[in-house]
PDB file of N, CA and C in Angstrom:
ATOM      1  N   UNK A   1      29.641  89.023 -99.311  1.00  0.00           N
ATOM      2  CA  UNK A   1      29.925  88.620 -97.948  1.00  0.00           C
ATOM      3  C   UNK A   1      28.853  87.631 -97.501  1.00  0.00           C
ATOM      4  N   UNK A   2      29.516  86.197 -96.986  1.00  0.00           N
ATOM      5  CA  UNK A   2      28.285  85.425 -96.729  1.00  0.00           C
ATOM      6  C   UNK A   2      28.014  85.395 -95.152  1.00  0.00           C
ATOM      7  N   UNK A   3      26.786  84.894 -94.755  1.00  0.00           N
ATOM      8  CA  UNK A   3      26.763  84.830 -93.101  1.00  0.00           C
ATOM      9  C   UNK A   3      27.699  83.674 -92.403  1.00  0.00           C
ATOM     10  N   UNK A   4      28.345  82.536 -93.039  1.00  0.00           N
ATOM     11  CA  UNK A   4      29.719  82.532 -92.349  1.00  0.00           C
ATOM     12  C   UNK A   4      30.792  82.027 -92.990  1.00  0.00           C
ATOM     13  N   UNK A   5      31.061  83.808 -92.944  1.00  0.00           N
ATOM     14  CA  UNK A   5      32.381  84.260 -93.589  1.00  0.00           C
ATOM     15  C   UNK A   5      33.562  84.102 -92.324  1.00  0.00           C
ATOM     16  N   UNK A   6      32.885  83.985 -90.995  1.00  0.00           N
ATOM     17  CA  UNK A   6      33.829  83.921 -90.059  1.00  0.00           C
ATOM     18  C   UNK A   6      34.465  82.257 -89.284  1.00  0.00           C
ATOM     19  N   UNK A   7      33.577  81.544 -90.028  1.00  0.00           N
ATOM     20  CA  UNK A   7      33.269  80.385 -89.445  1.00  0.00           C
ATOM     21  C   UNK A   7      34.585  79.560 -90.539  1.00  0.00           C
ATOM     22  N   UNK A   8      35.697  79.081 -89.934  1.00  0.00           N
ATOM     23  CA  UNK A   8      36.256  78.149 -91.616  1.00  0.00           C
ATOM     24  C   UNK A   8      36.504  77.123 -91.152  1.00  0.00           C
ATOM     25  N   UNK A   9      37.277  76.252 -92.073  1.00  0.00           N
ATOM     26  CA  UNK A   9      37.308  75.166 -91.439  1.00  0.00           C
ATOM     27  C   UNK A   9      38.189  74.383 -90.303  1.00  0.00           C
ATOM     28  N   UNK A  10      39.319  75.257 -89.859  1.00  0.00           N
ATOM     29  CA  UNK A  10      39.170  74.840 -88.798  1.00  0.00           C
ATOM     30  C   UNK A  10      37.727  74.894 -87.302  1.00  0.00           C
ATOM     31  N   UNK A  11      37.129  75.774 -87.308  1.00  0.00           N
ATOM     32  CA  UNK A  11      36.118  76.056 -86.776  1.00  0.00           C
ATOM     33  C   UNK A  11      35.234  75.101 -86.726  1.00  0.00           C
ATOM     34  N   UNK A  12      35.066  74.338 -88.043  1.00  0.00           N
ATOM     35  CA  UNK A  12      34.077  73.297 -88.368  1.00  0.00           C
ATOM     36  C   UNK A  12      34.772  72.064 -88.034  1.00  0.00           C
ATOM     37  N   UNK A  13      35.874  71.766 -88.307  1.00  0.00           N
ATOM     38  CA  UNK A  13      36.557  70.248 -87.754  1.00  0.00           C
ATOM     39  C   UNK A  13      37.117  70.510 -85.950  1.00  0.00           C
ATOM     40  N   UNK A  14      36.599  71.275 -85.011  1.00  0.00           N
ATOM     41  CA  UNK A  14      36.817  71.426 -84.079  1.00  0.00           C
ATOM     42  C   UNK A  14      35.092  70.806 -83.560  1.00  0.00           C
ATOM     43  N   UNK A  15      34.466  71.693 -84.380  1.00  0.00           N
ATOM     44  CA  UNK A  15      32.962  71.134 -84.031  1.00  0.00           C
ATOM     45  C   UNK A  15      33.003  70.094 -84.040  1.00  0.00           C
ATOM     46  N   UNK A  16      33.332  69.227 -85.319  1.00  0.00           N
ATOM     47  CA  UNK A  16      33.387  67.618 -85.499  1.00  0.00           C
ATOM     48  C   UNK A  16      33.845  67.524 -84.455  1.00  0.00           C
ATOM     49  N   UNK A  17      35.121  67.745 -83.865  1.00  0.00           N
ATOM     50  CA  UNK A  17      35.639  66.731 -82.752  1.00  0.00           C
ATOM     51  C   UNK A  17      34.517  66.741 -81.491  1.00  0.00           C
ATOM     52  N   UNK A  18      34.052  67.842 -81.316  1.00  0.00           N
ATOM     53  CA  UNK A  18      33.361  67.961 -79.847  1.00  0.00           C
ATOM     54  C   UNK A  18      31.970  67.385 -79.877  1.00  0.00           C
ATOM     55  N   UNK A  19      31.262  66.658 -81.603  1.00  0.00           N
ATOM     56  CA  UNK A  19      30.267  66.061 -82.066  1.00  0.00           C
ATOM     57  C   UNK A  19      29.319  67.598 -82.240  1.00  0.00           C
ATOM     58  N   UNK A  20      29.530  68.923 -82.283  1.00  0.00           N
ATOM     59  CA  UNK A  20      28.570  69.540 -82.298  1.00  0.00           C
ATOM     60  C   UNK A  20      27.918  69.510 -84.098  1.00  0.00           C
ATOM     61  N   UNK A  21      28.548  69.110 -84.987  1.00  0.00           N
ATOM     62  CA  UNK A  21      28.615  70.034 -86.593  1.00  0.00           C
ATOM     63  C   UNK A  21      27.620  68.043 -86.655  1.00  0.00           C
ATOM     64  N   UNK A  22      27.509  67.113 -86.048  1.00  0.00           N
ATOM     65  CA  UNK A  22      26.596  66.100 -86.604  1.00  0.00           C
ATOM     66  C   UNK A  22      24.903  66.481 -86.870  1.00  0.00           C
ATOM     67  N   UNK A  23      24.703  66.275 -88.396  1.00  0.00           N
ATOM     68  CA  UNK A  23      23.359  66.450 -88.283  1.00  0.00           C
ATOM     69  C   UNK A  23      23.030  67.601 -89.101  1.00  0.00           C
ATOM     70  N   UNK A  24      24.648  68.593 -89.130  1.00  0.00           N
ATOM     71  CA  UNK A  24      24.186  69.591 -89.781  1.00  0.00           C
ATOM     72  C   UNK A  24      25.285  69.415 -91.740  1.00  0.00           C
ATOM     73  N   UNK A  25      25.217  70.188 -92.495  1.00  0.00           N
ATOM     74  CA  UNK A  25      25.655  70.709 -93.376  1.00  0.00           C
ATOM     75  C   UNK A  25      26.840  70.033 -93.608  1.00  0.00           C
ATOM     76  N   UNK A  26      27.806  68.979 -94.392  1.00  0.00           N
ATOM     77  CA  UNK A  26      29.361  68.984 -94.641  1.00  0.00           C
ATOM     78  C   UNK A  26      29.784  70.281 -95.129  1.00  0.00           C
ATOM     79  N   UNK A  27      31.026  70.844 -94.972  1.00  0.00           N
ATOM     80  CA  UNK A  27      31.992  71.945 -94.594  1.00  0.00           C
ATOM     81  C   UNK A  27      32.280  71.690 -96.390  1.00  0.00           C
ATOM     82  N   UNK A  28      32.101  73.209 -96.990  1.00  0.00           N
ATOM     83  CA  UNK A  28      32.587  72.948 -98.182  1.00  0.00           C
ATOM     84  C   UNK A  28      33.865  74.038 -98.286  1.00  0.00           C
ATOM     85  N   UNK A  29      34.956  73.654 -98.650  1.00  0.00           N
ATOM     86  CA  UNK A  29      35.910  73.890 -99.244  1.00  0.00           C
ATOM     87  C   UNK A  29      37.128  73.427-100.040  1.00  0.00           C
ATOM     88  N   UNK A  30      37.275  74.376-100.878  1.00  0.00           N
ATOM     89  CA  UNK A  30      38.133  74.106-101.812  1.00  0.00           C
ATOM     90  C   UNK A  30      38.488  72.959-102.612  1.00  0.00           C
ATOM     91  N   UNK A  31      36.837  72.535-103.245  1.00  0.00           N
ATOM     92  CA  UNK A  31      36.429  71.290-103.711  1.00  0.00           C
ATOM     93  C   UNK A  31      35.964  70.253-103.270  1.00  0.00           C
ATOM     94  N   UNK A  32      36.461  70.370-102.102  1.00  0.00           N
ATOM     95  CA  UNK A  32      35.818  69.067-101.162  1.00  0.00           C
ATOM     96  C   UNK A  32      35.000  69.361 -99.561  1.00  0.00           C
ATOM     97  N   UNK A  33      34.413  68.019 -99.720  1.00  0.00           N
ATOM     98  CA  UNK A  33      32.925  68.367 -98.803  1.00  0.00           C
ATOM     99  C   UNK A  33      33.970  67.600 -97.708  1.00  0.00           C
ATOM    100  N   UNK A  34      33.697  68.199 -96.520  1.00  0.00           N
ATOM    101  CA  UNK A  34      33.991  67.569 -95.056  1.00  0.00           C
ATOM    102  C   UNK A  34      32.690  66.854 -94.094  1.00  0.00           C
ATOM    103  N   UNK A  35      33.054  66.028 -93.720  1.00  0.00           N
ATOM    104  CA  UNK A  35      31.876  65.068 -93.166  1.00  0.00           C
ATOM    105  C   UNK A  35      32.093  65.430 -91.818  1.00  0.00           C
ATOM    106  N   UNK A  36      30.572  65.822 -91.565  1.00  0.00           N
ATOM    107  CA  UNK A  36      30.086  66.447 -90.176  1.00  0.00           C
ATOM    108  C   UNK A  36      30.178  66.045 -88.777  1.00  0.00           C
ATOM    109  N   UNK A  37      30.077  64.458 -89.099  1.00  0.00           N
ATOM    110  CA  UNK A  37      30.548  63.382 -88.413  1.00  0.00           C
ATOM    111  C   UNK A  37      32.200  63.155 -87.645  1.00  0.00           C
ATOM    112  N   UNK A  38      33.139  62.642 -88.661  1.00  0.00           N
ATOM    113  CA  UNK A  38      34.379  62.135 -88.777  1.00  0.00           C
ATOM    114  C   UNK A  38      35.304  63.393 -89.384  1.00  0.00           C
ATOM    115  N   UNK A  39      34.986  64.676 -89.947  1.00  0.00           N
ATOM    116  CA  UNK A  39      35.837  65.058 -90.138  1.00  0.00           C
ATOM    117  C   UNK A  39      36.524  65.148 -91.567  1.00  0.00           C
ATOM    118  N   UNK A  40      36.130  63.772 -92.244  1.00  0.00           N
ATOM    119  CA  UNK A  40      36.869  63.018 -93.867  1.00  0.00           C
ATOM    120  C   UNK A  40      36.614  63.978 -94.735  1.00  0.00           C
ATOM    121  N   UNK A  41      37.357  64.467 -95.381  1.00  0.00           N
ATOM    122  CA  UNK A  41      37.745  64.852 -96.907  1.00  0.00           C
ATOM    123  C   UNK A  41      37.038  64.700 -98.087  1.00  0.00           C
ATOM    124  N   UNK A  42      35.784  64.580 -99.075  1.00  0.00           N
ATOM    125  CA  UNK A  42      35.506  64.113 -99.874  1.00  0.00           C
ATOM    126  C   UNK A  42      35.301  65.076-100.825  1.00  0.00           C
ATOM    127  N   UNK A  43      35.903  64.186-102.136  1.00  0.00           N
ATOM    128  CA  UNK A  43      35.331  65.368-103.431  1.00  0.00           C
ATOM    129  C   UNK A  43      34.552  65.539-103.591  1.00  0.00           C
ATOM    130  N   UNK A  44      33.752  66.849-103.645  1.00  0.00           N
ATOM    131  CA  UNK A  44      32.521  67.080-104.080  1.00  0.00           C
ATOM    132  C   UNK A  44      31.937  66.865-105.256  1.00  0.00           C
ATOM    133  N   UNK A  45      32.699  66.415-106.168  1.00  0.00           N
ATOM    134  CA  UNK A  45      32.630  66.266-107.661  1.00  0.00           C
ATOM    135  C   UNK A  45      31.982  65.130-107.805  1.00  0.00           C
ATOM    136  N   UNK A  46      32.841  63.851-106.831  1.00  0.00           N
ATOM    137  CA  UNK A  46      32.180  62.388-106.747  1.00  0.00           C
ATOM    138  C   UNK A  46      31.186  62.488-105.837  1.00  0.00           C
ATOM    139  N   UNK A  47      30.602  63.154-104.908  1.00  0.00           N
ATOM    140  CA  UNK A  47      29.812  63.130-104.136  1.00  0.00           C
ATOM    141  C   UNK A  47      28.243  63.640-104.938  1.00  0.00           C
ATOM    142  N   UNK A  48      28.724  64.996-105.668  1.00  0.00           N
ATOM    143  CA  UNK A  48      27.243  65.422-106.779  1.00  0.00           C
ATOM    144  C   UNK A  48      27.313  63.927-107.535  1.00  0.00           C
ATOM    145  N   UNK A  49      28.153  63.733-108.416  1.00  0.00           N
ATOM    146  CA  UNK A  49      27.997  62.285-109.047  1.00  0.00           C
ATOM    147  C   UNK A  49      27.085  61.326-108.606  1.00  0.00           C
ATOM    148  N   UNK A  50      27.168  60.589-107.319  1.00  0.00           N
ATOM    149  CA  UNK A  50      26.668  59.944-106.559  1.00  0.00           C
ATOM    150  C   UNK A  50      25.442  60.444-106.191  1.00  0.00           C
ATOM    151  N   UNK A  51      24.949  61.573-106.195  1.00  0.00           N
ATOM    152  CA  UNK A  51      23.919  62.116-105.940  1.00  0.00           C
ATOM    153  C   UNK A  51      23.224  61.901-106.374  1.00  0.00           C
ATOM    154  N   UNK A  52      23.503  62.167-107.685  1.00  0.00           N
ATOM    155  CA  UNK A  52      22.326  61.318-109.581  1.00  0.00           C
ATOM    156  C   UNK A  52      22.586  60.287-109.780  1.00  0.00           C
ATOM    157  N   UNK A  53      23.117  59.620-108.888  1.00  0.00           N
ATOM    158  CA  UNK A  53      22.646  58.055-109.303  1.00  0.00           C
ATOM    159  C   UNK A  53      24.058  57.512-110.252  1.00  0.00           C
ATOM    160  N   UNK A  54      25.066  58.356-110.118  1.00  0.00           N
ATOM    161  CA  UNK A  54      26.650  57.942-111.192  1.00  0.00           C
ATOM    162  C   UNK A  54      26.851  56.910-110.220  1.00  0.00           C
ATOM    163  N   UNK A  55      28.337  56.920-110.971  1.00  0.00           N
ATOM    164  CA  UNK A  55      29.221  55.919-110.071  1.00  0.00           C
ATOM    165  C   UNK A  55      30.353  57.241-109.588  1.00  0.00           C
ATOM    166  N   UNK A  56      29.978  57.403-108.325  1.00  0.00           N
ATOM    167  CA  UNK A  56      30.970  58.357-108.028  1.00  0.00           C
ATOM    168  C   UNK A  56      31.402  57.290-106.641  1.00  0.00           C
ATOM    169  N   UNK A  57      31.620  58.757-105.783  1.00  0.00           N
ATOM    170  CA  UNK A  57      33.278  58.139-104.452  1.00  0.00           C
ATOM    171  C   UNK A  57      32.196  57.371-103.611  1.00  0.00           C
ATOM    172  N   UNK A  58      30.623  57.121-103.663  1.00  0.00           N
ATOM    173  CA  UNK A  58      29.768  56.458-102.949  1.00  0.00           C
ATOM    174  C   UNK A  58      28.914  56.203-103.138  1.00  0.00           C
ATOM    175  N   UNK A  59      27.843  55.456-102.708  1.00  0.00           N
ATOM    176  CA  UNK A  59      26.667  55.569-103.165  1.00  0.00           C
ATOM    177  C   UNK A  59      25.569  56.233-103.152  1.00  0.00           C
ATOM    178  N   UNK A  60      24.562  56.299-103.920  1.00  0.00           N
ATOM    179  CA  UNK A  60      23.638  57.206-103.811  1.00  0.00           C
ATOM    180  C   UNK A  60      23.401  57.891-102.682  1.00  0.00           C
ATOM    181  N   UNK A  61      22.690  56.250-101.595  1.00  0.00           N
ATOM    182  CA  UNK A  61      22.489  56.275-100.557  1.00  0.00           C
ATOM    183  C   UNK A  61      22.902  56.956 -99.198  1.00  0.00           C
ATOM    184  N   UNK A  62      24.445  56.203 -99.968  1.00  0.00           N
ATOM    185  CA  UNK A  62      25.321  57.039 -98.899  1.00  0.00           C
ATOM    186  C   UNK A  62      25.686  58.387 -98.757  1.00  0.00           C
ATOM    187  N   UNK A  63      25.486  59.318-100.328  1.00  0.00           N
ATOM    188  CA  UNK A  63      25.855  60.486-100.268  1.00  0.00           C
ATOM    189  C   UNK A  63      24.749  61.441 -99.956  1.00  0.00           C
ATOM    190  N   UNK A  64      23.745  60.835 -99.986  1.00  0.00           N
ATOM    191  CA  UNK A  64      22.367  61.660 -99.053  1.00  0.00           C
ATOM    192  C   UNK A  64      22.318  61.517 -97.482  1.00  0.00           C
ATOM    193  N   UNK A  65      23.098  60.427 -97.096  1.00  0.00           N
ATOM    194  CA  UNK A  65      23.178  60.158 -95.632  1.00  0.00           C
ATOM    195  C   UNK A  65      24.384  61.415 -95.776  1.00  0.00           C
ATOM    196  N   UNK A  66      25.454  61.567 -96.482  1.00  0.00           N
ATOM    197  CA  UNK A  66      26.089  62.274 -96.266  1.00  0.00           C
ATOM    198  C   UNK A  66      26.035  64.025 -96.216  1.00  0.00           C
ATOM    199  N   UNK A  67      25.328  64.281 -96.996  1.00  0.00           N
ATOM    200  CA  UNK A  67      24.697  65.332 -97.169  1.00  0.00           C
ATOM    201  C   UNK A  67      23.544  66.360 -96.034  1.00  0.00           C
ATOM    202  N   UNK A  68      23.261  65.603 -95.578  1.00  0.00           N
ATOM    203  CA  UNK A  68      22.532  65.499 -94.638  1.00  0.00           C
ATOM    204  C   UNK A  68      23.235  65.521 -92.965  1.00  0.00           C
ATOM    205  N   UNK A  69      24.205  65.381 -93.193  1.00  0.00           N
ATOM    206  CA  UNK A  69      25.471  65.077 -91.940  1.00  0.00           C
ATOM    207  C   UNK A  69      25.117  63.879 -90.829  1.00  0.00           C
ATOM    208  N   UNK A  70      24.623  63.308 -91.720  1.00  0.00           N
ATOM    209  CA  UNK A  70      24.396  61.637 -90.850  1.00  0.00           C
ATOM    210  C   UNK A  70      26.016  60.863 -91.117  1.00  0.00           C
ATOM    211  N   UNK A  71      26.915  61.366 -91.715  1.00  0.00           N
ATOM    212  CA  UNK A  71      27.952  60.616 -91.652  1.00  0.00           C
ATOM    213  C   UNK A  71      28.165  60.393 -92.671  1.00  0.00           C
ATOM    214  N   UNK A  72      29.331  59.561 -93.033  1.00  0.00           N
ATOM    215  CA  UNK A  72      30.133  59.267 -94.894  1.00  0.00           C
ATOM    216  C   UNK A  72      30.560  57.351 -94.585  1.00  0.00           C
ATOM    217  N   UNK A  73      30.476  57.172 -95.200  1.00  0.00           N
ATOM    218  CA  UNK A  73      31.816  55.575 -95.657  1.00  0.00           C
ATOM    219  C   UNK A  73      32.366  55.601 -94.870  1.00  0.00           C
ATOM    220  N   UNK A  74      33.477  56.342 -94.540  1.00  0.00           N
ATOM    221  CA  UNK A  74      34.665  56.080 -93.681  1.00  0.00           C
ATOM    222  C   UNK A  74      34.360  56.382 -92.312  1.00  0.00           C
ATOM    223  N   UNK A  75      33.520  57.057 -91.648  1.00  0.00           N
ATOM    224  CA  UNK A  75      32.886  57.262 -90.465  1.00  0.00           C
ATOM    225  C   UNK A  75      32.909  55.767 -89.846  1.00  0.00           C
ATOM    226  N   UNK A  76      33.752  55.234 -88.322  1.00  0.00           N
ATOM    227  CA  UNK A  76      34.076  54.373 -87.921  1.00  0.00           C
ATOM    228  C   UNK A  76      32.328  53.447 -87.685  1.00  0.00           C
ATOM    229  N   UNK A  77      31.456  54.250 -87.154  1.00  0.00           N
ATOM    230  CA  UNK A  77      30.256  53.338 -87.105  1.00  0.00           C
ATOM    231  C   UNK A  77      29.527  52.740 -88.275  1.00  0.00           C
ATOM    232  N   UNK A  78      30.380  53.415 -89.428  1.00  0.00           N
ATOM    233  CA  UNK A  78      29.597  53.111 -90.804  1.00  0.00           C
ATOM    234  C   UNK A  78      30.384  52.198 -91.336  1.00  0.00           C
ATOM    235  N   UNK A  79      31.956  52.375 -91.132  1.00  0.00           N
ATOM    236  CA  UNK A  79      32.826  51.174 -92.345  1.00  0.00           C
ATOM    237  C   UNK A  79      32.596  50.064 -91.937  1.00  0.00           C
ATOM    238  N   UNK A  80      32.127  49.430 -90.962  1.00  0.00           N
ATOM    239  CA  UNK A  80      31.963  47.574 -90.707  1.00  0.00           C
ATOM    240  C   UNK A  80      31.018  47.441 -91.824  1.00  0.00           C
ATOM    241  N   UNK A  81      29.949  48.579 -91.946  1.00  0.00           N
ATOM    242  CA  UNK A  81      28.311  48.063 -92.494  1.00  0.00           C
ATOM    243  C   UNK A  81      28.817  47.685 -94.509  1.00  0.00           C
ATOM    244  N   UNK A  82      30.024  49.153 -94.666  1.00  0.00           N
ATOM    245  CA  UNK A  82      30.163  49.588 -95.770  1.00  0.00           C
ATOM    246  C   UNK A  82      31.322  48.137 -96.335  1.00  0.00           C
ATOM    247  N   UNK A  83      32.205  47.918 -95.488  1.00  0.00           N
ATOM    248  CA  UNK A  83      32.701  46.504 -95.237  1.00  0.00           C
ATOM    249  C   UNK A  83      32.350  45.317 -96.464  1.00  0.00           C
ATOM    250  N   UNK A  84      31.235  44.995 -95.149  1.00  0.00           N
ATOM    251  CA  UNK A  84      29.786  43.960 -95.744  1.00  0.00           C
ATOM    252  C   UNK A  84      29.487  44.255 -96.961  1.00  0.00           C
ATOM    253  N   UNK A  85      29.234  45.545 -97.241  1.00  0.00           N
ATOM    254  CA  UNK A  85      27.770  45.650 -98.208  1.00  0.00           C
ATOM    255  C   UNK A  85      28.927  45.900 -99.479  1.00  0.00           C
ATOM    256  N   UNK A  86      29.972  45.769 -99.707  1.00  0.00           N
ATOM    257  CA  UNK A  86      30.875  45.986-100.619  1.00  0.00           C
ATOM    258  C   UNK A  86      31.665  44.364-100.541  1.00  0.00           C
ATOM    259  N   UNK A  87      31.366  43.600-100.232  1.00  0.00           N
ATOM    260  CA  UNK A  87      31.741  41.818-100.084  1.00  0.00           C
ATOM    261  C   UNK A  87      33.220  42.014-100.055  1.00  0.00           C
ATOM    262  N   UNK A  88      33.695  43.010 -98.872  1.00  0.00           N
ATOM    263  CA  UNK A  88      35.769  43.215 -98.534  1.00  0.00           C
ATOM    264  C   UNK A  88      35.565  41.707 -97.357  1.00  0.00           C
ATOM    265  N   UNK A  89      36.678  40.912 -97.855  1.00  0.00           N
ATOM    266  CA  UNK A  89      37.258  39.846 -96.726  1.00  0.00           C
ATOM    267  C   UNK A  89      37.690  41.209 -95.584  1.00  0.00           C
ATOM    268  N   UNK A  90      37.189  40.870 -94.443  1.00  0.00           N
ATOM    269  CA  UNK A  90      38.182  41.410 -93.173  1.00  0.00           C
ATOM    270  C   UNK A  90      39.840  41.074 -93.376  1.00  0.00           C
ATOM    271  N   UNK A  91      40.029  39.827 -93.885  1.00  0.00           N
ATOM    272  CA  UNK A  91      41.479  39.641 -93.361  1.00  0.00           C
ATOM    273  C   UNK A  91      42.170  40.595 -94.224  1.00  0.00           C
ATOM    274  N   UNK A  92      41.783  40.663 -95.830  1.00  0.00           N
ATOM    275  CA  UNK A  92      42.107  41.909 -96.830  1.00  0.00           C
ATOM    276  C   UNK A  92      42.242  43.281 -96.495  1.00  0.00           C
ATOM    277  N   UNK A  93      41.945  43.564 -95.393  1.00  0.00           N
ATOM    278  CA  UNK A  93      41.899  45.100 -94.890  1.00  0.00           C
ATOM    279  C   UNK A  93      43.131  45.538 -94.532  1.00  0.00           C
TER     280      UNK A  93
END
């Protein structure tokens, strides 16, 4: 029995909406990590990947920002930056 066994994820993507879960822990279930921020979906598989330096669903960088619940890629204040730093034409979007 863990200490929250009561807490799931709807509980945790309600937090997201009201901004309380930023800052803390992504929501792990059933393979995939939830971003504390936005709410998003990510495999945890590509996210450990990315962790060591692979080529997983992000970058290093980003998956320690993520980890950390500073936010993911798809987090609206982050995709302009992630945009750029990945050389996407805007009009291509």
């Amino acid at each position: 029995m863990g200490i929250f066994d009561d807490y799931d994820l709807e509980d945790f993507l309600e937090d997201v909406k009201k901004g309380r879960a930023r800052g803390k822990h992504p929501y792990y279930e059933n393979g995939d990590y939830y971003c504390s921020v936005c709410g998003e979906p990510w495999d945890a598989y590509g996210v450990r990947v990315a962790l060591k330096g692979g080529v997983g669903d992000m970058t290093r960088e980003e998956a320690e920002r993520f980890m950390k619940g500073l936010g993911c890629p798809c987090c609206p204040s982050r995709l302009h930056r992630r945009v750029e730093t990945l050389g996407i034409v805007k009009e291509n979007l």
